[in-house]
Protein backbone atom coordinates (compact mmCIF):
# COMPACT_ATOMS: atom_id res chain seq x y z
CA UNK A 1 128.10 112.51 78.17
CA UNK A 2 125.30 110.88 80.56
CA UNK A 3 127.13 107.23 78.51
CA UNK A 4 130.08 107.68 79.50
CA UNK A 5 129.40 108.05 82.93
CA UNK A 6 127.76 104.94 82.55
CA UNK A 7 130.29 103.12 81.41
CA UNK A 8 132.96 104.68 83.99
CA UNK A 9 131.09 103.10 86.49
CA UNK A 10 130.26 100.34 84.99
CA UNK A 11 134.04 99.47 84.28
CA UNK A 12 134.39 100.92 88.30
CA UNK A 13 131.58 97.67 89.32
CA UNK A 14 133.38 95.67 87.49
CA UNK A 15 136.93 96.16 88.79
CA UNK A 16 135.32 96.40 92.10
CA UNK A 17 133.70 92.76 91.41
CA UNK A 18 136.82 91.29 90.42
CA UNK A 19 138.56 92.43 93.66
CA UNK A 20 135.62 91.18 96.22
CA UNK A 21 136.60 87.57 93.76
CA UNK A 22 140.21 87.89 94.20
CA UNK A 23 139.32 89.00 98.09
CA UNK A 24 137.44 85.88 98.42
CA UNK A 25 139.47 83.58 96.76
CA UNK A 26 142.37 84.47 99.36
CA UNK A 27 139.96 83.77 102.08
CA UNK A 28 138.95 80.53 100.78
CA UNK A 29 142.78 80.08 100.75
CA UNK A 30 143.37 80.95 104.11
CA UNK A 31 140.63 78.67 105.19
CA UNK A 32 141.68 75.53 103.59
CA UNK A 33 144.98 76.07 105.00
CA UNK A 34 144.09 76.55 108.62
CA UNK A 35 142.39 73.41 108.19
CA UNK A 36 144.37 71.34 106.74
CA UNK A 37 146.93 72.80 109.95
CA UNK A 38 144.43 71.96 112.47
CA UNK A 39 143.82 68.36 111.02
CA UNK A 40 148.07 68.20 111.28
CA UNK A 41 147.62 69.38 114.64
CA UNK A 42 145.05 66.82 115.42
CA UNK A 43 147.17 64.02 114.13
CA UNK A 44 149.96 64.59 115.90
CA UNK A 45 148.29 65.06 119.19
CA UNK A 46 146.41 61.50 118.40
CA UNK A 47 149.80 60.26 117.57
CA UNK A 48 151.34 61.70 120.84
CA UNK A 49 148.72 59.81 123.17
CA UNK A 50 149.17 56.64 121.32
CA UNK A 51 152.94 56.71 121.88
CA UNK A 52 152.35 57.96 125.59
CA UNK A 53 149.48 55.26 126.43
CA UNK A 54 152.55 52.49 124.93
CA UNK A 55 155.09 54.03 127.52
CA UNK A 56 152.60 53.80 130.48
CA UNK A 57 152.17 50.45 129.48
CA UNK A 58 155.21 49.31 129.57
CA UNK A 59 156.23 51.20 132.56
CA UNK A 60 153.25 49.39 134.33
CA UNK A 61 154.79 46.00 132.55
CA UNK A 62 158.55 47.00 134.01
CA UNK A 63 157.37 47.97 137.51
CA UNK A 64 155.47 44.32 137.47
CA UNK A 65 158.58 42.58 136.52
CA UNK A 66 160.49 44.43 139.12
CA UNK A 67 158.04 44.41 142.49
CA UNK A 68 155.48 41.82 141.11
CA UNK A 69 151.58 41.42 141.58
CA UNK A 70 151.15 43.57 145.05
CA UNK A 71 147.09 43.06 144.33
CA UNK A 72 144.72 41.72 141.99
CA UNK A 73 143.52 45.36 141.36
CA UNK A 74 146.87 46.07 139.66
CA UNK A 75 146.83 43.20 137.53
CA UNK A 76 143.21 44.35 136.43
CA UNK A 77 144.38 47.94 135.67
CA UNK A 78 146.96 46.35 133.79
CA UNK A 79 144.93 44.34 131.90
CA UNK A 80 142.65 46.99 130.85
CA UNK A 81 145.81 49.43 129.59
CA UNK A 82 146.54 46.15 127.69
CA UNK A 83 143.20 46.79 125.77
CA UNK A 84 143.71 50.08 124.81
């Protein structure tokens, strides 16, 4: 009977095998998904500083139009939002 203990556990590595696969596969899964999340993530935060940099911008263009060049620093600062 010393072969079919053999192939009991042989059949048990291989069941064992396939569930470490299926166990990594879902990892791999997992992995790719919190990824692709924090590239999401990343976008929208890019996309949130672009949009914030335009309203300081044009905040800086309003408050021009309203009180006008108090200094040539200003005008330099705004220049150099202007460029970004």
């Amino acid at each position: 009977m010393a072969g079919t203990d053999t192939s009991l556990e042989l059949l048990q590595l291989r069941a064992d095998l396939a569930a470490a696969r299926h166990t990594a596969e879902n990892a791999q899964i997992k992995a790719l998904e919190a990824e692709a999340e924090a590239a999401r993530v990343r976008a929208i935060n890019a996309d949130l500083l672009a949009r914030n940099a335009h309203l300081e911008l044009m905040n800086e263009k309003m408050r021009r139009d309203k009180y006008g060049a108090s200094s040539e620093r200003s005008r330099h600062i705004l220049d150099q939002m202007e460029l970004v």
